[in-house]
N, C-alpha and C. Protein backbone atom coordinates (compact mmCIF):
# COMPACT_ATOMS: atom_id res chain seq x y z
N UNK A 1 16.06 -113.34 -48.92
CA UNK A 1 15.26 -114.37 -49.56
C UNK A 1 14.07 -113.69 -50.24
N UNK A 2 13.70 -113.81 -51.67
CA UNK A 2 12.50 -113.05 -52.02
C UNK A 2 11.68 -114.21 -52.07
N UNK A 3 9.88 -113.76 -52.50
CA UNK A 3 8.76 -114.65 -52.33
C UNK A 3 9.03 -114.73 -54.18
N UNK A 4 7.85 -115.84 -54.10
CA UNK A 4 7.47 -116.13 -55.57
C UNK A 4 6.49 -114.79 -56.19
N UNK A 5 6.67 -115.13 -57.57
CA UNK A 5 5.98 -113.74 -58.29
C UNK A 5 4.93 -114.38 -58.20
N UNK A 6 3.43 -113.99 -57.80
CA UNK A 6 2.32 -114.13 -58.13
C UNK A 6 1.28 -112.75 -58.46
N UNK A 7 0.18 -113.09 -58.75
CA UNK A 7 -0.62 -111.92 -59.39
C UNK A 7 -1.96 -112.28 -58.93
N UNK A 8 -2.13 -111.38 -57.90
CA UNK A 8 -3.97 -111.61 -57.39
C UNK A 8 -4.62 -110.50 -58.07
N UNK A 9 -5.96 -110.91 -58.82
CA UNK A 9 -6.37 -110.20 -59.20
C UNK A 9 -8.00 -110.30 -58.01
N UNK A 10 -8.59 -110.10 -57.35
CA UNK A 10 -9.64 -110.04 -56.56
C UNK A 10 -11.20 -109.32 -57.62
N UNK A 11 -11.97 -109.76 -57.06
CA UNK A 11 -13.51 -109.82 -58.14
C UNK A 11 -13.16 -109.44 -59.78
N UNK A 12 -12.33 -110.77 -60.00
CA UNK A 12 -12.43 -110.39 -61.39
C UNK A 12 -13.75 -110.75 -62.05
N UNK A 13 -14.21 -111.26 -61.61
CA UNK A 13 -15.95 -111.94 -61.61
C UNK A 13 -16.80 -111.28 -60.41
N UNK A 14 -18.04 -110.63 -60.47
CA UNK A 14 -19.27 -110.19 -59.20
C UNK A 14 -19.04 -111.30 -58.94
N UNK A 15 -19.75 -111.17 -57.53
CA UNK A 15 -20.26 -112.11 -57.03
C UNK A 15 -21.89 -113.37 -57.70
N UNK A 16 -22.07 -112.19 -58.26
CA UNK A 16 -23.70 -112.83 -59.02
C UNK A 16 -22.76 -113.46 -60.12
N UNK A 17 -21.95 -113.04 -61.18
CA UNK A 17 -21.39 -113.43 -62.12
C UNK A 17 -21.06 -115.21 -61.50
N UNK A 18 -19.96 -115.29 -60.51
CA UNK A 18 -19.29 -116.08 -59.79
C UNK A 18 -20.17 -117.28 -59.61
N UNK A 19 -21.63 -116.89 -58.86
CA UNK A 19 -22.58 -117.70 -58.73
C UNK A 19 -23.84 -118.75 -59.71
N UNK A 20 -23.67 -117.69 -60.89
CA UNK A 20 -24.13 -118.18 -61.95
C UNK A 20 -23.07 -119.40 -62.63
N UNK A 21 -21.90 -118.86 -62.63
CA UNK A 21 -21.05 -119.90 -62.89
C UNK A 21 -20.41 -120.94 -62.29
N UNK A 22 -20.75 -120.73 -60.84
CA UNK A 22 -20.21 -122.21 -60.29
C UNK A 22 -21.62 -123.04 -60.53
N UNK A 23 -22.99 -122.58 -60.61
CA UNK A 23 -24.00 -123.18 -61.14
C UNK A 23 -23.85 -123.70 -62.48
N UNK A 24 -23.45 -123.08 -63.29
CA UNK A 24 -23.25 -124.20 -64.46
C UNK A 24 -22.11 -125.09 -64.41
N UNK A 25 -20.74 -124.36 -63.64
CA UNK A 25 -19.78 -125.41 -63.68
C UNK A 25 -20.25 -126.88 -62.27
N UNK A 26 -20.96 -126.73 -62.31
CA UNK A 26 -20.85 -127.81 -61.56
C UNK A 26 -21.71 -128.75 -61.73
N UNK A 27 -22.25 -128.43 -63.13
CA UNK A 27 -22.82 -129.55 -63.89
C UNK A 27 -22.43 -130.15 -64.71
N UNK A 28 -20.59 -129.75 -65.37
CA UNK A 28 -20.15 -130.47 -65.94
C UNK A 28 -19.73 -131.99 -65.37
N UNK A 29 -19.26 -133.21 -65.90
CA UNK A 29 -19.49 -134.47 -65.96
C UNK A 29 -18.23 -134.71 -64.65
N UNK A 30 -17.77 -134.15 -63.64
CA UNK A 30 -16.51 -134.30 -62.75
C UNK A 30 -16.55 -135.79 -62.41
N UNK A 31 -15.42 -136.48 -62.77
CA UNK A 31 -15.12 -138.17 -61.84
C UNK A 31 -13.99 -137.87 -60.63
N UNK A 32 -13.91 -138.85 -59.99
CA UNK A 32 -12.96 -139.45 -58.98
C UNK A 32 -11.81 -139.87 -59.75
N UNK A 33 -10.85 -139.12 -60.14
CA UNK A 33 -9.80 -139.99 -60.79
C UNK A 33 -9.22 -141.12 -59.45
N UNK A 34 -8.15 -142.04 -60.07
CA UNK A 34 -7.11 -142.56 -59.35
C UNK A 34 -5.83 -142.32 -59.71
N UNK A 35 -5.04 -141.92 -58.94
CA UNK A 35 -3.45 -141.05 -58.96
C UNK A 35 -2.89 -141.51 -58.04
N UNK A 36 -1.89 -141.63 -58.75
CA UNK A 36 -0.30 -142.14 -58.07
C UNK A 36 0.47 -141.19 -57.22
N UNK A 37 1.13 -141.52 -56.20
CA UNK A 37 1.86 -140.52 -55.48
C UNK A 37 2.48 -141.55 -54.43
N UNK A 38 3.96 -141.35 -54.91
CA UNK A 38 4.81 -142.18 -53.83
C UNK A 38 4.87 -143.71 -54.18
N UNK A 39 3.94 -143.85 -55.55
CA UNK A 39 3.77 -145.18 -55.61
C UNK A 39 2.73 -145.90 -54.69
N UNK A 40 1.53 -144.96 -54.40
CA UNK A 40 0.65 -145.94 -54.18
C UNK A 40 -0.80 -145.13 -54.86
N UNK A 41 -2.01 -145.62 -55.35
CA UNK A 41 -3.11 -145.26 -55.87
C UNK A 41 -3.66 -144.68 -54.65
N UNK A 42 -4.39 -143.75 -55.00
CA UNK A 42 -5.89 -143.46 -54.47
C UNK A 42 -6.44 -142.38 -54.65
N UNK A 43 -7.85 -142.75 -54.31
CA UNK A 43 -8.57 -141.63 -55.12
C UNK A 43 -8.74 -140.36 -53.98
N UNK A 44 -8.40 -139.50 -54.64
CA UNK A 44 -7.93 -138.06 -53.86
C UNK A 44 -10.08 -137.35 -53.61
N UNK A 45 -9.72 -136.63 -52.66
CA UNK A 45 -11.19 -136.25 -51.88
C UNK A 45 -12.15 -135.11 -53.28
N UNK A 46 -11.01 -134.83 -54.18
CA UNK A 46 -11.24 -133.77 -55.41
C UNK A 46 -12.20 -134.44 -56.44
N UNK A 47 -12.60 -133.76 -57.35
CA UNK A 47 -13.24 -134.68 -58.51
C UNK A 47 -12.54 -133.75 -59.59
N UNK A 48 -12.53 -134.00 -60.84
CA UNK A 48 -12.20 -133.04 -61.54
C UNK A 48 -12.52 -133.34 -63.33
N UNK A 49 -12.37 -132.62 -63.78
CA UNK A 49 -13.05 -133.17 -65.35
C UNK A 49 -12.14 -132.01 -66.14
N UNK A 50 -11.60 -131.98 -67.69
CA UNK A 50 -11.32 -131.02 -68.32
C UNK A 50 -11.66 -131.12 -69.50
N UNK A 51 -11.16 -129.83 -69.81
CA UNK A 51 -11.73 -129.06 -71.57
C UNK A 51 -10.54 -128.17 -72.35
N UNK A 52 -11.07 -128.72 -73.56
CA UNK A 52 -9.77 -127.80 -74.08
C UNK A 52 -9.74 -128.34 -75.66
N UNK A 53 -8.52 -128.05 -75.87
CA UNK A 53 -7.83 -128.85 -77.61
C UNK A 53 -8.06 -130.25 -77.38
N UNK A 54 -9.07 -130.42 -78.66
CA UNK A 54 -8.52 -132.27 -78.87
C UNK A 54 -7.21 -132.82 -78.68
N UNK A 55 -6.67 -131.81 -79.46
CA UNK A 55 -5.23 -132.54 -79.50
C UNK A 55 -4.19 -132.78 -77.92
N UNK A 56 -4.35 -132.49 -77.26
CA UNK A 56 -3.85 -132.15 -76.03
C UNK A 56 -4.29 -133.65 -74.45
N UNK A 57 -3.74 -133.88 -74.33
CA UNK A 57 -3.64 -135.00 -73.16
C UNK A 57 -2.81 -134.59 -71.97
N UNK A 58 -3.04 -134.24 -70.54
CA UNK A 58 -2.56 -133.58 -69.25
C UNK A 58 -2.34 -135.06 -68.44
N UNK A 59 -1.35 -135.04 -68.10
CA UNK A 59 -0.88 -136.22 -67.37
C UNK A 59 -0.17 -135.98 -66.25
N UNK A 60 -0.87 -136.44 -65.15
CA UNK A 60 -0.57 -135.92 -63.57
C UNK A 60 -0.68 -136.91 -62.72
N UNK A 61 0.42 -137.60 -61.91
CA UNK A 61 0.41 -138.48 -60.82
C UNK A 61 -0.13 -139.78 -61.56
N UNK A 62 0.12 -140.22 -62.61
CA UNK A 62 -0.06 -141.30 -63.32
C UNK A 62 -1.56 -141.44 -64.10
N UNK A 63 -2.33 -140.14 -64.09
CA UNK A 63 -3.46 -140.44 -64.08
C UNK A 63 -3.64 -139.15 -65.71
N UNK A 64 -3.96 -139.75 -67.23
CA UNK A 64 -3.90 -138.68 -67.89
C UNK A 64 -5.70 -137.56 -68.39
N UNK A 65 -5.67 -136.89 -68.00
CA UNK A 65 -6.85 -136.01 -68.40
C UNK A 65 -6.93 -136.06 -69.95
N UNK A 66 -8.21 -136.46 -70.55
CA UNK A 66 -8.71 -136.25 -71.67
C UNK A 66 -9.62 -134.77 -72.07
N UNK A 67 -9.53 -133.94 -72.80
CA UNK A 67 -10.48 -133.04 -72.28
C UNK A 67 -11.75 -132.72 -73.19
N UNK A 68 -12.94 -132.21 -72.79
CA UNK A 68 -14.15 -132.21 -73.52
C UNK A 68 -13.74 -131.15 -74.24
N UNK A 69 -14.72 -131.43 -75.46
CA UNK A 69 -15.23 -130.17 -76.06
C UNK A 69 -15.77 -128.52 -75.04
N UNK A 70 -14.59 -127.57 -75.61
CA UNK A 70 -15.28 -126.39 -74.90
C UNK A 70 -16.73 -126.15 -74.80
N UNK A 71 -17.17 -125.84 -73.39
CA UNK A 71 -18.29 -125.65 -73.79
C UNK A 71 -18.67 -123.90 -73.48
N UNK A 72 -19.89 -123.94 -73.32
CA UNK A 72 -20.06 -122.25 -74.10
C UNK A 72 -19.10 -121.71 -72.64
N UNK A 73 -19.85 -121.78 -71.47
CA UNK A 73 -19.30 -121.45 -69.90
C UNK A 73 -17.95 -121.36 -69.96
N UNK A 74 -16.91 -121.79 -70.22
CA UNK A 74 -16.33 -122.27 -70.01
C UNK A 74 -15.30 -121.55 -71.49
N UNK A 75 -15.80 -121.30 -72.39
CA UNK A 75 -15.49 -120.32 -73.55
C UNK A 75 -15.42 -119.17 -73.38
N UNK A 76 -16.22 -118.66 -72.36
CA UNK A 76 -16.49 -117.03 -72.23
C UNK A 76 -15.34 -116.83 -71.21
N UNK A 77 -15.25 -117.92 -69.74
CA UNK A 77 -14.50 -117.94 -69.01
C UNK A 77 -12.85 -117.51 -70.22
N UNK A 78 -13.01 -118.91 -70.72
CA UNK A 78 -11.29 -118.60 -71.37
C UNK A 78 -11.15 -117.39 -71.96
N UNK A 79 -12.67 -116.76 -72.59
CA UNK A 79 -12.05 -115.62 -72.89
C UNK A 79 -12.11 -114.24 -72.67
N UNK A 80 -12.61 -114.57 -71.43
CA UNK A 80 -12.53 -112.87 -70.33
C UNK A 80 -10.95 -113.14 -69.36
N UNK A 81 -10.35 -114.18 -69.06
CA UNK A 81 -8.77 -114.47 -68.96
C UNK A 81 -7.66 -114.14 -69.97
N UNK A 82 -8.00 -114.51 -71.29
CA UNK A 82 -7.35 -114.08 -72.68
C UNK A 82 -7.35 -112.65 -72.24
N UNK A 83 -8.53 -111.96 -72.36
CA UNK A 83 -8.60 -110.73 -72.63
C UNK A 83 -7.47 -109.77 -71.43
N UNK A 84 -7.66 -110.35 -70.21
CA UNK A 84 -7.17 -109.82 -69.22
C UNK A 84 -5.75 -110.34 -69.14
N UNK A 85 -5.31 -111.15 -69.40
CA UNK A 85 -3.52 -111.42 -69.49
C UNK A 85 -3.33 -111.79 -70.65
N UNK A 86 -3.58 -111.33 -71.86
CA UNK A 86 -2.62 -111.42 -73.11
C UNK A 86 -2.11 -112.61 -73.31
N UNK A 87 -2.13 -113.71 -72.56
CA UNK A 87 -1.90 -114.93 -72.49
C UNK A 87 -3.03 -116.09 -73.75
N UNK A 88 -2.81 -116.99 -74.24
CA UNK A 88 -3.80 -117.68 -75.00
C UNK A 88 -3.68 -119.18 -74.28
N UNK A 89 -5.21 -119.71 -74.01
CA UNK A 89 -4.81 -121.01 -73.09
C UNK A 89 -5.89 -121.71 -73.93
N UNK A 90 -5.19 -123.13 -73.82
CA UNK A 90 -5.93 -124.13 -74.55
C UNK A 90 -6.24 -125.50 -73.95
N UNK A 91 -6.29 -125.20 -72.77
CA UNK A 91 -6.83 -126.80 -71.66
C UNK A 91 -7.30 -126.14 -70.10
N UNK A 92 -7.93 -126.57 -69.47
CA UNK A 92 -8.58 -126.16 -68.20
C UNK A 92 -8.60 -127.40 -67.79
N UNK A 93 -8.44 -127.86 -66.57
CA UNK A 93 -7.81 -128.76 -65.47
C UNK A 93 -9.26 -127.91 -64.64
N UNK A 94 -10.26 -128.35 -64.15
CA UNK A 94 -11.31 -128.09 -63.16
C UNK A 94 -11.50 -129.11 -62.38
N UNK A 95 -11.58 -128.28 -61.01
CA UNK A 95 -11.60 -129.44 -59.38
C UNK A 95 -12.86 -128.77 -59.02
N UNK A 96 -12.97 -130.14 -58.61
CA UNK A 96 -15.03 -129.54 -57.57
C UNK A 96 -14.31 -130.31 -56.18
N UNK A 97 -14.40 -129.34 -55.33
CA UNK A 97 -13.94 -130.07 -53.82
C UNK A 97 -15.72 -130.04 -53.13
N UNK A 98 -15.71 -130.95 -52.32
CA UNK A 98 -16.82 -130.57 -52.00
C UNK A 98 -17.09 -130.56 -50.50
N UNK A 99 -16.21 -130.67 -50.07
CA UNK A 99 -15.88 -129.88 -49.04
C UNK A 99 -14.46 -129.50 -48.50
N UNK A 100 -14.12 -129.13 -47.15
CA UNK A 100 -13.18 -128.36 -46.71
C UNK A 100 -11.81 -129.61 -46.53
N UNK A 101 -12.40 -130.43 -46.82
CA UNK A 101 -11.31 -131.03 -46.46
C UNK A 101 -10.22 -131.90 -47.80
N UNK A 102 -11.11 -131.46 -49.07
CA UNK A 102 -10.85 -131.89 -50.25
C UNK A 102 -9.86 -130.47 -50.49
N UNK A 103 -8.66 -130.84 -51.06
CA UNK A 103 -8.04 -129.86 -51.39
C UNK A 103 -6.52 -131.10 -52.40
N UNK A 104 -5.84 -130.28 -52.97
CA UNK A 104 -4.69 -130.44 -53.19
C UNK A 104 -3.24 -130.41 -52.67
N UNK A 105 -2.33 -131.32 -52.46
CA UNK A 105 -1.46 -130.85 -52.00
C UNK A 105 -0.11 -130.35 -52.36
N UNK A 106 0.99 -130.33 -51.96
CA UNK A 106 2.12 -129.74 -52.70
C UNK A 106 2.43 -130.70 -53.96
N UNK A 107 2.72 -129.69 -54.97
CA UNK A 107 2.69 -130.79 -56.51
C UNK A 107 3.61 -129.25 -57.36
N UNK A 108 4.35 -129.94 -58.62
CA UNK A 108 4.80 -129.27 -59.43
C UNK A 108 4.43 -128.83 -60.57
N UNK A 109 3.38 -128.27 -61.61
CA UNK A 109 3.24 -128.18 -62.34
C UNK A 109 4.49 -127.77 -64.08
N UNK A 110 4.70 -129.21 -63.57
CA UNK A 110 6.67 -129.14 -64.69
C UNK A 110 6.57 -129.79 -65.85
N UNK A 111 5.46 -129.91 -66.34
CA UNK A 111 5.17 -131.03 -67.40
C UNK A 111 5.35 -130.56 -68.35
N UNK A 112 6.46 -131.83 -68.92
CA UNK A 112 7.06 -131.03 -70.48
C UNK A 112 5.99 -130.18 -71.25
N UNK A 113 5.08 -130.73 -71.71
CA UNK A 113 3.88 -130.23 -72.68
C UNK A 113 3.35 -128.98 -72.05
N UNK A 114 3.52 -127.89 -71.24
CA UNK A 114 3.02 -127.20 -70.76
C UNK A 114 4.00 -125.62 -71.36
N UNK A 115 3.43 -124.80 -71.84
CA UNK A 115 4.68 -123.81 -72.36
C UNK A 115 4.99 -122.82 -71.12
N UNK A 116 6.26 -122.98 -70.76
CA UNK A 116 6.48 -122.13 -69.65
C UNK A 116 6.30 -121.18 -69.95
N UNK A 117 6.29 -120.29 -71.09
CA UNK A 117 5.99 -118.40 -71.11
C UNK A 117 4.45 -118.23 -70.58
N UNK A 118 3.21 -119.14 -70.54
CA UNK A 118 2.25 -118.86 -69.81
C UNK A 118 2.14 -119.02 -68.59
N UNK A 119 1.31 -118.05 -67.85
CA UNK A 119 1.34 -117.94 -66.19
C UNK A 119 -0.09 -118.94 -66.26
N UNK A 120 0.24 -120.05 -65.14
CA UNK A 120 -1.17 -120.90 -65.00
C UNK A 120 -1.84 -119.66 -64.50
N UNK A 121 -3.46 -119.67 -64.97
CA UNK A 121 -4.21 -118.81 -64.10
C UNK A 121 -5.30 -119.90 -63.69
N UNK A 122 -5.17 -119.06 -62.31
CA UNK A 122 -6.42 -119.65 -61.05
C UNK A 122 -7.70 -119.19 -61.07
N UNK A 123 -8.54 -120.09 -61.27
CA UNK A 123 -10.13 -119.06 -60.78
C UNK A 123 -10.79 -119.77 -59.44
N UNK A 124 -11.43 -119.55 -58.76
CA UNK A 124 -12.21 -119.89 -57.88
C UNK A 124 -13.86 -119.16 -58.13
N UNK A 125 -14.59 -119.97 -57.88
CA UNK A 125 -15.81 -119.98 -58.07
C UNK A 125 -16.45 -120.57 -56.96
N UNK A 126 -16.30 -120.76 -55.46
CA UNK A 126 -16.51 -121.26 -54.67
C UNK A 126 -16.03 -120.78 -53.43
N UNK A 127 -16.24 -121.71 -52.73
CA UNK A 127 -15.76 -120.99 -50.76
C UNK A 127 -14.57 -120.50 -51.04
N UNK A 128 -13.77 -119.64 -50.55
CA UNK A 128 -12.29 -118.62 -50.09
C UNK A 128 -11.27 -120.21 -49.82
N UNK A 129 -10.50 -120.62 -50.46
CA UNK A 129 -9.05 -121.33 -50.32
C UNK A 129 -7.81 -121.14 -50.10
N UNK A 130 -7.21 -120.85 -49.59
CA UNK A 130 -5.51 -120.58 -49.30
C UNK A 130 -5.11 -121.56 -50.24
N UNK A 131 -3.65 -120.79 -51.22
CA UNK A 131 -3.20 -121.15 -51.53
C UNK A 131 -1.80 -121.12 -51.11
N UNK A 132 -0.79 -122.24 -51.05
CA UNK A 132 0.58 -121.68 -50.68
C UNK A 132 1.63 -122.24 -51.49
N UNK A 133 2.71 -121.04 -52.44
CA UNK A 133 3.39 -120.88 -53.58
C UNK A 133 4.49 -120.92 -52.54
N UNK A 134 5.52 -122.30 -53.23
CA UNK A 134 6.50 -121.94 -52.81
C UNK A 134 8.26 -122.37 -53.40
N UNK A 135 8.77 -121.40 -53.90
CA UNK A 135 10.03 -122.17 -55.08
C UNK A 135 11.26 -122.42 -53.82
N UNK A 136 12.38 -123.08 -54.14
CA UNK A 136 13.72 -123.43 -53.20
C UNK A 136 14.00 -122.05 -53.82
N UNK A 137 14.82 -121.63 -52.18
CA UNK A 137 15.62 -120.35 -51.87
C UNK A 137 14.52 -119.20 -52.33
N UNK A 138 13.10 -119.35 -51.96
CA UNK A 138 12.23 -118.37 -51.96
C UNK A 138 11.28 -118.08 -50.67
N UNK A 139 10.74 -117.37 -50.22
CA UNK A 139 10.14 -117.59 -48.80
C UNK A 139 8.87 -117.72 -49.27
N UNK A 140 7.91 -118.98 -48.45
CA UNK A 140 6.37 -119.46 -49.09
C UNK A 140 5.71 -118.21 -49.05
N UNK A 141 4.53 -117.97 -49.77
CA UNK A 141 3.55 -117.33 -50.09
C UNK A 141 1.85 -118.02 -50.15
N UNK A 142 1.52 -117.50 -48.84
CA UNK A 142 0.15 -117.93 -48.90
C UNK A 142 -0.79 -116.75 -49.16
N UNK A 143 -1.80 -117.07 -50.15
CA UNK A 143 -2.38 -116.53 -50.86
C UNK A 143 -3.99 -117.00 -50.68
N UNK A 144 -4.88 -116.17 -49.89
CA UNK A 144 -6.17 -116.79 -49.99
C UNK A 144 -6.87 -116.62 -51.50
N UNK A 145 -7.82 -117.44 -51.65
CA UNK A 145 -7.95 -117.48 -53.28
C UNK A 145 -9.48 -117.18 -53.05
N UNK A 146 -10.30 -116.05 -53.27
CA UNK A 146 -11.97 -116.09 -53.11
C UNK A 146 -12.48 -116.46 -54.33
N UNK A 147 -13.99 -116.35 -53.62
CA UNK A 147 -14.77 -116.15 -55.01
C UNK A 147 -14.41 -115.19 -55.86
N UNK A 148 -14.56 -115.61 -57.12
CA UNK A 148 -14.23 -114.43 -58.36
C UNK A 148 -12.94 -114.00 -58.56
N UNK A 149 -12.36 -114.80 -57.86
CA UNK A 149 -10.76 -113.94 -57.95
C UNK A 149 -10.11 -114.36 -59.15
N UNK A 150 -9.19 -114.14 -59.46
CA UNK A 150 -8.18 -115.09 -60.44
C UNK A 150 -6.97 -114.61 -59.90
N UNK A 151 -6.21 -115.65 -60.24
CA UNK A 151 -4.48 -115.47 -59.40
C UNK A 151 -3.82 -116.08 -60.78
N UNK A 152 -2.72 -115.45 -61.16
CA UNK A 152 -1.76 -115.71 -61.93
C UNK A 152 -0.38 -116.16 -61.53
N UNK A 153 0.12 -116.82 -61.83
CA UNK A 153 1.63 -117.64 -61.25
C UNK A 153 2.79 -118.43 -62.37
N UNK A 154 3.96 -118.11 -62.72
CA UNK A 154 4.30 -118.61 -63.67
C UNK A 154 4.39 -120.12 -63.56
N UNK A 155 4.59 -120.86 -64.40
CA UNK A 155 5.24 -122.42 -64.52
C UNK A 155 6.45 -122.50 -63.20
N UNK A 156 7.33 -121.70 -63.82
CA UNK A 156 8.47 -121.87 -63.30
C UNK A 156 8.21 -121.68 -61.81
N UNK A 157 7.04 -121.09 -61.51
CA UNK A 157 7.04 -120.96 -59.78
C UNK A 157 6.48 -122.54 -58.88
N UNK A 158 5.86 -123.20 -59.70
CA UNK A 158 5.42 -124.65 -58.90
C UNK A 158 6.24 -125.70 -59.20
């Protein structure tokens, strides 16, 4: 049985870097969405807000993300990621948990509009998170996620 391909990259951001930026990111405008799952609403313990292409609408658990105008933070972010995976990304999906018990749970990231040749990349800017990757006929992969890190993962793996 092999694991899923993933890619930890560890302090791709200092720690001071990391800190400066969860300080500005966490002044962007984050709401409480409401999302569907199983067919019933509710609002998940996460907040989350995004940015990216006008043109572009992210639609997850019934609930679709509109995203802001890039802003500068959040520009430099996309493009110290560009620089480092050759990859070009044009929407950011950002969660503020605000505490330990706010997290995400198992979900697919399969959405037509999404181009599978890019690897979603992860950043964390906040407390250390486990993440756990896991495809059928692959063995799970838990992955703690720190500050500054970034983790890379294809489409095809969630």
């Amino acid at each position: 049985m092999s694991s899923p391909n993933i890619t930890y990259i560890p302090n791709f951001y200092s720690q001071e870097e990391c800190n400066e930026m969860f300080t500005k990111l966490s002044k962007c405008p984050f709401k409480q969405p409401i999302i569907k799952v199983w067919g019933k609403s509710y609002k998940p313990l996460r907040k989350s807000c995004s940015y990216g292409g006008m043109d572009i609408e992210y639609e997850y658990s019934g609930h679709c993300e509109l995203p802001l105008p890039w802003n500068r933070t959040l520009w430099k972010i996309k493009s110290d990621v560009e620089k480092k995976t050759g990859f070009e990304y044009n929407f950011v999906l950002l969660n503020f948990y605000e505490s330990g018990q706010a997290k995400i749970g198992a979900h697919k990231d399969d959405k037509p509009s999404l181009d599978q040749s890019v690897d979603i990349a992860t950043l964390s800017f906040g407390e250390c998170r486990d993440m756990i990757f896991s495809k059928k006929g692959c063995k799970s992969v838990r992955q703690a996620l720190e500050a500054g890190s970034l983790l890379l993962s294809p489409l095809s793996l969630v």
